[in-house]
Protein backbone atom coordinates (compact mmCIF):
# COMPACT_ATOMS: atom_id res chain seq x y z
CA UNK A 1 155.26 45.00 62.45
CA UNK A 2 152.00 45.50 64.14
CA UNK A 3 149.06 46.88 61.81
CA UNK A 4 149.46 50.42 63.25
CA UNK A 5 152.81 50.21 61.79
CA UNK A 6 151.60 48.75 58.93
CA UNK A 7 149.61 51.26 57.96
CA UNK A 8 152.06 54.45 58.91
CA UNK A 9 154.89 52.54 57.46
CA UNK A 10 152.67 52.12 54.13
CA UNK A 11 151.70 56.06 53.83
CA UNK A 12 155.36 57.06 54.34
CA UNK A 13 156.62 54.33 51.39
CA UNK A 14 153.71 55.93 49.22
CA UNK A 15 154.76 59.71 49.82
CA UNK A 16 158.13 58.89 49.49
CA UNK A 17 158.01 57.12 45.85
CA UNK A 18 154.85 59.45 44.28
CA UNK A 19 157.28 60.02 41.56
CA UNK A 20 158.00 56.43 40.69
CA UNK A 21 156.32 53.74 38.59
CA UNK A 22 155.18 52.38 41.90
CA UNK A 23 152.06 49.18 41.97
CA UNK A 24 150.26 48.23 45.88
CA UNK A 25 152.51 45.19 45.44
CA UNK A 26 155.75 46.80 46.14
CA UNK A 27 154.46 48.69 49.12
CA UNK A 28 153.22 45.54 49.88
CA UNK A 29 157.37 44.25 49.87
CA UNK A 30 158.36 47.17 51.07
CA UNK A 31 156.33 46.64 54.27
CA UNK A 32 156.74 42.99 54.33
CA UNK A 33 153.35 42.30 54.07
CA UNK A 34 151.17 40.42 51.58
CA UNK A 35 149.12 42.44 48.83
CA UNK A 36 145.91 41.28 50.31
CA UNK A 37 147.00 41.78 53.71
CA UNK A 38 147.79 45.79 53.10
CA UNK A 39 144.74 46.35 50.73
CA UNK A 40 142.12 45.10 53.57
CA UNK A 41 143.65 47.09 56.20
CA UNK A 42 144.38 49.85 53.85
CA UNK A 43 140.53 50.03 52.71
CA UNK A 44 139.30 49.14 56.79
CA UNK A 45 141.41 52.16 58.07
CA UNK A 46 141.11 54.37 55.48
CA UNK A 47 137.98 53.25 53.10
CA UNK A 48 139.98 53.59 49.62
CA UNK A 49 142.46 51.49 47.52
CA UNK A 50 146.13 51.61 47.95
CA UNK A 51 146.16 52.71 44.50
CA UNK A 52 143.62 54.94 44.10
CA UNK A 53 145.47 56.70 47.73
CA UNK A 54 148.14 57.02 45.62
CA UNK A 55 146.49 58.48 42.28
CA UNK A 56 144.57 61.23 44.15
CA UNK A 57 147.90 61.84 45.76
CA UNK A 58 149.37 62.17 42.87
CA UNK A 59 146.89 64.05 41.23
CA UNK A 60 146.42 66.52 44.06
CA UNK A 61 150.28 66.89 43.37
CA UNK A 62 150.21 67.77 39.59
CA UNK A 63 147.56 69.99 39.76
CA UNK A 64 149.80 72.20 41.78
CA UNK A 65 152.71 71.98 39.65
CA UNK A 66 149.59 72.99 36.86
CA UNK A 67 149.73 76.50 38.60
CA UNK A 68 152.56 77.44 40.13
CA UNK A 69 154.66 76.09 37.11
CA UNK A 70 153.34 77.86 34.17
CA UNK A 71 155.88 76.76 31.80
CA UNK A 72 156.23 73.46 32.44
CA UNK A 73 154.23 71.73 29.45
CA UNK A 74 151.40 69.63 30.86
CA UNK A 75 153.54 66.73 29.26
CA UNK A 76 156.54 67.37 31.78
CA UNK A 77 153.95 67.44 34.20
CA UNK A 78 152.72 63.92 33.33
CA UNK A 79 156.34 62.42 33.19
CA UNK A 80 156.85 64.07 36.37
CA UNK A 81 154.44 61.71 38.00
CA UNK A 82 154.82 58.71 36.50
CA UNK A 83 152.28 59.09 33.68
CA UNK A 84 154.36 58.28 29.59
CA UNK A 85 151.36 60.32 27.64
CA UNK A 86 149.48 63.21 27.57
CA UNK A 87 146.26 61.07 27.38
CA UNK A 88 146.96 58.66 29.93
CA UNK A 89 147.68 61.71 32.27
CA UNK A 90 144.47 63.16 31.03
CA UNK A 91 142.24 60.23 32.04
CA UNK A 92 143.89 59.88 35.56
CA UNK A 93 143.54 63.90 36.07
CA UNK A 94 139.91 64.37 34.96
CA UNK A 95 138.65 61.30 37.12
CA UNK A 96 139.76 62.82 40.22
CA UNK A 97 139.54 66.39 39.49
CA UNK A 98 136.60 66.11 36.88
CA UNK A 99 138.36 68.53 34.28
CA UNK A 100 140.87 68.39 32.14
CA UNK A 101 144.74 69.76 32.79
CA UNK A 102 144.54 72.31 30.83
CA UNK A 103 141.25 73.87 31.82
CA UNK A 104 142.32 73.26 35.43
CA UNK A 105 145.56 75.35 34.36
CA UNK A 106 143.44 78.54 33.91
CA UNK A 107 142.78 78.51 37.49
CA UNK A 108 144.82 81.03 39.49
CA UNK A 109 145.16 78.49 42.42
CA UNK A 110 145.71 75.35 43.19
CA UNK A 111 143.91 73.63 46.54
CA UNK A 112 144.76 70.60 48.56
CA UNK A 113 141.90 68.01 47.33
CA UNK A 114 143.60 65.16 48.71
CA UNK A 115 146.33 65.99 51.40
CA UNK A 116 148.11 63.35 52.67
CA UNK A 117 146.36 61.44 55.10
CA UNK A 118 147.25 61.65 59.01
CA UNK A 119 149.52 58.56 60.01
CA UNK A 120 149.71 59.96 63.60
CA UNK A 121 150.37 57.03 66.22
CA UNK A 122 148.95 57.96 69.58
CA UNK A 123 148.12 55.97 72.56
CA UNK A 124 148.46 52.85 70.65
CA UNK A 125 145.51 53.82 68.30
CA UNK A 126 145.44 54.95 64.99
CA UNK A 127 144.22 58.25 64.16
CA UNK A 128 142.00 57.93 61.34
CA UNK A 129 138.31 57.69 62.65
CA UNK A 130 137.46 60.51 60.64
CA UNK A 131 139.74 60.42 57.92
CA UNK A 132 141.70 62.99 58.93
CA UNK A 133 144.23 64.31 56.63
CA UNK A 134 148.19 65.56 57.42
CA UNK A 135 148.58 69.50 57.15
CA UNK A 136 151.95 69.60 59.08
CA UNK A 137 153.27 71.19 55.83
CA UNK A 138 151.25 74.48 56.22
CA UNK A 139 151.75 74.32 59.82
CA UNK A 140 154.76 77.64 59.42
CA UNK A 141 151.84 79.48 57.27
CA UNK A 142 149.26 79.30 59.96
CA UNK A 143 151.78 80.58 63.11
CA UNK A 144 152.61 83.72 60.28
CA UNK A 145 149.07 84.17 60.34
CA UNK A 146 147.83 82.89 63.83
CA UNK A 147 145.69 86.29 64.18
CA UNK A 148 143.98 85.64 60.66
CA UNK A 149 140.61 84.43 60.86
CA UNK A 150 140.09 80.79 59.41
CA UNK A 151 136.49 79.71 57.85
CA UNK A 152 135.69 76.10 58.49
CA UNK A 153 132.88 73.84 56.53
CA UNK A 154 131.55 70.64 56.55
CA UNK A 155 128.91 68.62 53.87
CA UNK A 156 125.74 67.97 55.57
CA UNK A 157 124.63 64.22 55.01
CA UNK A 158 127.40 63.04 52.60
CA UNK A 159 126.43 59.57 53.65
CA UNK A 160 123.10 59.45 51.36
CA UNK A 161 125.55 61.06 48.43
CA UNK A 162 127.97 58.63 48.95
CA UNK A 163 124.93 56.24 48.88
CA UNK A 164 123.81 57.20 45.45
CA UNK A 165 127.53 56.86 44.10
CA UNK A 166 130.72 57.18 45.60
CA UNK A 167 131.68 59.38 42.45
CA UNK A 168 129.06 61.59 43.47
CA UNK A 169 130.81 62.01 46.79
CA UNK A 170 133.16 63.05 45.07
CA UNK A 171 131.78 65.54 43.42
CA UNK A 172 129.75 66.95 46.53
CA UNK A 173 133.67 67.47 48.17
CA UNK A 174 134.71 69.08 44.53
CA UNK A 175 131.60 71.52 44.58
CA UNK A 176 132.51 72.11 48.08
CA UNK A 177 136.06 73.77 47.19
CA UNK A 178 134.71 75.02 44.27
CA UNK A 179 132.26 77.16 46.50
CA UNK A 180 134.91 77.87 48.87
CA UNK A 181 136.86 78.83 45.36
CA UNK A 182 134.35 81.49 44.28
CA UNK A 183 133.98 83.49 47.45
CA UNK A 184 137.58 83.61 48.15
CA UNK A 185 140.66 86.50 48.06
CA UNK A 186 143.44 85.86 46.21
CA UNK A 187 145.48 85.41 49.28
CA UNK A 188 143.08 83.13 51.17
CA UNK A 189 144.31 79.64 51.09
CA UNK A 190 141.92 76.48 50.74
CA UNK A 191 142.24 73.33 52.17
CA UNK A 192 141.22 70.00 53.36
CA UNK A 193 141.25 68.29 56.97
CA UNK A 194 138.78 65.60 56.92
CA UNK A 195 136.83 63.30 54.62
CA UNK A 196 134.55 66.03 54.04
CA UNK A 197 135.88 69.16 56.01
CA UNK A 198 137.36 71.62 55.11
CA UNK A 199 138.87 75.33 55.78
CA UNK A 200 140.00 78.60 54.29
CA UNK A 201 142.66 80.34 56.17
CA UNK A 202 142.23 83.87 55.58
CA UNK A 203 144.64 86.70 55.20
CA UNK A 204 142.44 89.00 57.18
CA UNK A 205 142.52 89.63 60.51
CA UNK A 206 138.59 91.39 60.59
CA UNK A 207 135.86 89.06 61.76
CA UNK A 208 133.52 90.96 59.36
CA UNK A 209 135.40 89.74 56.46
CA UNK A 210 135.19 86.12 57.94
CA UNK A 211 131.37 86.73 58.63
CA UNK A 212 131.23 87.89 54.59
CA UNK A 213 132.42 84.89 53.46
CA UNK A 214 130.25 82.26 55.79
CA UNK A 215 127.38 84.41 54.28
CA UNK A 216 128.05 83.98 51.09
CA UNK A 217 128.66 80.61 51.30
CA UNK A 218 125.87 79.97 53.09
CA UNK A 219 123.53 81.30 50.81
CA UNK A 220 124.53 78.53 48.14
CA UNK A 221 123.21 76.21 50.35
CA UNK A 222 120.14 74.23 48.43
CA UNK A 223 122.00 74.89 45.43
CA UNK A 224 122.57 71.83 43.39
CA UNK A 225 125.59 69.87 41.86
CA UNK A 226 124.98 67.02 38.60
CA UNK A 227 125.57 63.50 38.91
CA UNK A 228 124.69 61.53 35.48
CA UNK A 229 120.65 62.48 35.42
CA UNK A 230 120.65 63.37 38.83
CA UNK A 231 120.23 66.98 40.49
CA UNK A 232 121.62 66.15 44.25
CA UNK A 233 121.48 69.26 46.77
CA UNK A 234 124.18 70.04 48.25
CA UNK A 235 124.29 71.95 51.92
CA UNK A 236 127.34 73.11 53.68
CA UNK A 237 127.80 73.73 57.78
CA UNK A 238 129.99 76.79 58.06
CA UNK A 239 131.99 78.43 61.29
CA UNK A 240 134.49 80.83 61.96
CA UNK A 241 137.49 80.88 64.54
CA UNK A 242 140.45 83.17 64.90
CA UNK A 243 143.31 81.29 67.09
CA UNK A 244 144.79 84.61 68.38
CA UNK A 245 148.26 85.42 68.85
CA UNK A 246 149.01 82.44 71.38
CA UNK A 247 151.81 79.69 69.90
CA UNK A 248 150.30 76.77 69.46
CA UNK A 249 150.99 73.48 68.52
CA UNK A 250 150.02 71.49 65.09
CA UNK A 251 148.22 69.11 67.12
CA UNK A 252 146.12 71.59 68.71
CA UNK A 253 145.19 74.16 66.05
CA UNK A 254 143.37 70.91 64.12
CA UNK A 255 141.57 70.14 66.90
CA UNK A 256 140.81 73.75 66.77
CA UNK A 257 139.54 73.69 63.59
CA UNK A 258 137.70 70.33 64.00
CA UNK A 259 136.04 71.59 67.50
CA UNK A 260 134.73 74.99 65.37
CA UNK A 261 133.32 72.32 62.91
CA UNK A 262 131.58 70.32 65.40
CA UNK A 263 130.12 73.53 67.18
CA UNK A 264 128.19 74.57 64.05
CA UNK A 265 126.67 70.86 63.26
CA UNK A 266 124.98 71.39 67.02
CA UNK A 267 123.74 74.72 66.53
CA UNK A 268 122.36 73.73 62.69
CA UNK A 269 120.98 70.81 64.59
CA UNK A 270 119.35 72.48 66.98
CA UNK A 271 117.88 74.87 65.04
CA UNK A 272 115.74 72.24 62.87
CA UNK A 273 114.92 70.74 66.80
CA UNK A 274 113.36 74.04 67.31
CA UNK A 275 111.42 74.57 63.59
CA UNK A 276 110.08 71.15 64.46
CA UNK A 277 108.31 72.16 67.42
């Protein structure tokens, strides 16, 4: 098994046991691997722990069940994913999602923080330069609404937040959704695609109401999120695309999404060329 394999072979044995008691070590088997073998080439590729991959998999997991299974006690939510106590649970839950269960559980949806990634083989190279992440899943919800408008953002200069703290990446790509949150309908859907991109795909098929809600998220821009002491601005690049009524496949409506990303860095870009001269 080559390290391509490796690594697709490693994401499938994750997804596939989320529910378990399940330790790096028996991926590590279950690839026939070494533990140190799969956790370098696990952080290389993909620049996080085999284990804390599968916690924020996990996580992203139970806070869906949160919503969409009301009476399901946030202790048959814990046993559901491995976790024996409510605190335990707790502890995981609030470090990834920085609140608690229960005040996440007042929320009226739920939104893919951490999809899984993308173990796409192509060409003989993996696909994971940008950490992309695997929304196959939703791939029937976007062809229902392939003449919806989607609204696409991206953190400017994560790289000096990630610099201060890792953790306070984290909570730039949580005050990201939680933007996205606040300006959204009840049937728009949130969620991720990249290390720190993201999109809502509307149920609207007006560009004004697509234009409305780049506005409005636009104007938070400057706006600040706290880390420990710190007040840390946080800016977001923001686009709109509607796919039309063509059939298209998965592959091509991300790089869709990505391309209408991209777009909006150059023209934000060039914009600050201009002020400068």
């Amino acid at each position: 098994m080559n390290n391509l394999e490796l690594l697709a072979a490693a994401l499938e044995y994750v997804e596939l046991h989320l529910r378990d008691e399940l330790r790096t070590e028996e991926v590590a088997r279950a690839c026939f691997c070494s533990k140190s073998t799969l956790e370098k080439l696990f952080r290389c590729v993909n620049h996080i722990s085999v284990r804390d991959y599968m916690v924020r998999r996990r996580m992203t997991l139970a806070a869906k069940a949160l919503v969409e299974q009301p009476k399901s006690s946030i202790l048959e939510i814990a046993v559901m994913y491995g976790y024996s106590s409510h605190e335990a649970f707790t502890r995981a839950f609030t470090q990834v999602w920085n609140c608690s269960p229960s005040k996440y559980r007042e929320k009226s949806r739920s939104v893919e923080l951490f999809p899984r990634l993308d173990s796409t083989l192509e060409t003989g190279e993996y696909i994971m330069a940008h950490r992309n992440f695997d929304i196959s899943e939703m791939y029937d919800l976007f062809q229902k609404r392939r003449d919806c408008y989607f609204v696409c953002c991206d953190i400017c200069n994560l790289i000096p937040i990630n610099a201060i703290s890792h953790k306070a990446g984290d909570l730039a790509i949580l005050e990201s959704m939680k933007r996205m949150e606040e300006v959204a309908d009840d049937e728009d859907i949130i969620f991720r695609i990249g290390g720190d991109e993201f999109a809502m795909l509307t149920n609207s098929t007006e560009e004004a109401y697509a234009l409305s809600i780049a506005s409005k998220l636009l104007s938070k821009n400057g706006e600040c999120f706290t880390y420990e002491d710190k007040q840390i601005p946080l800016n977001l690049y923001v686009g709109t695309i509607k796919l039309g009524d063509k059939m298209m496949r998965y592959q091509e409506l991300f790089d869709e999404l990505q391309q209408t990303i991209q777009m909006e860095k150059k023209k934000a870009d060039a914009m600050k060329e201009a002020a400068k001269k």
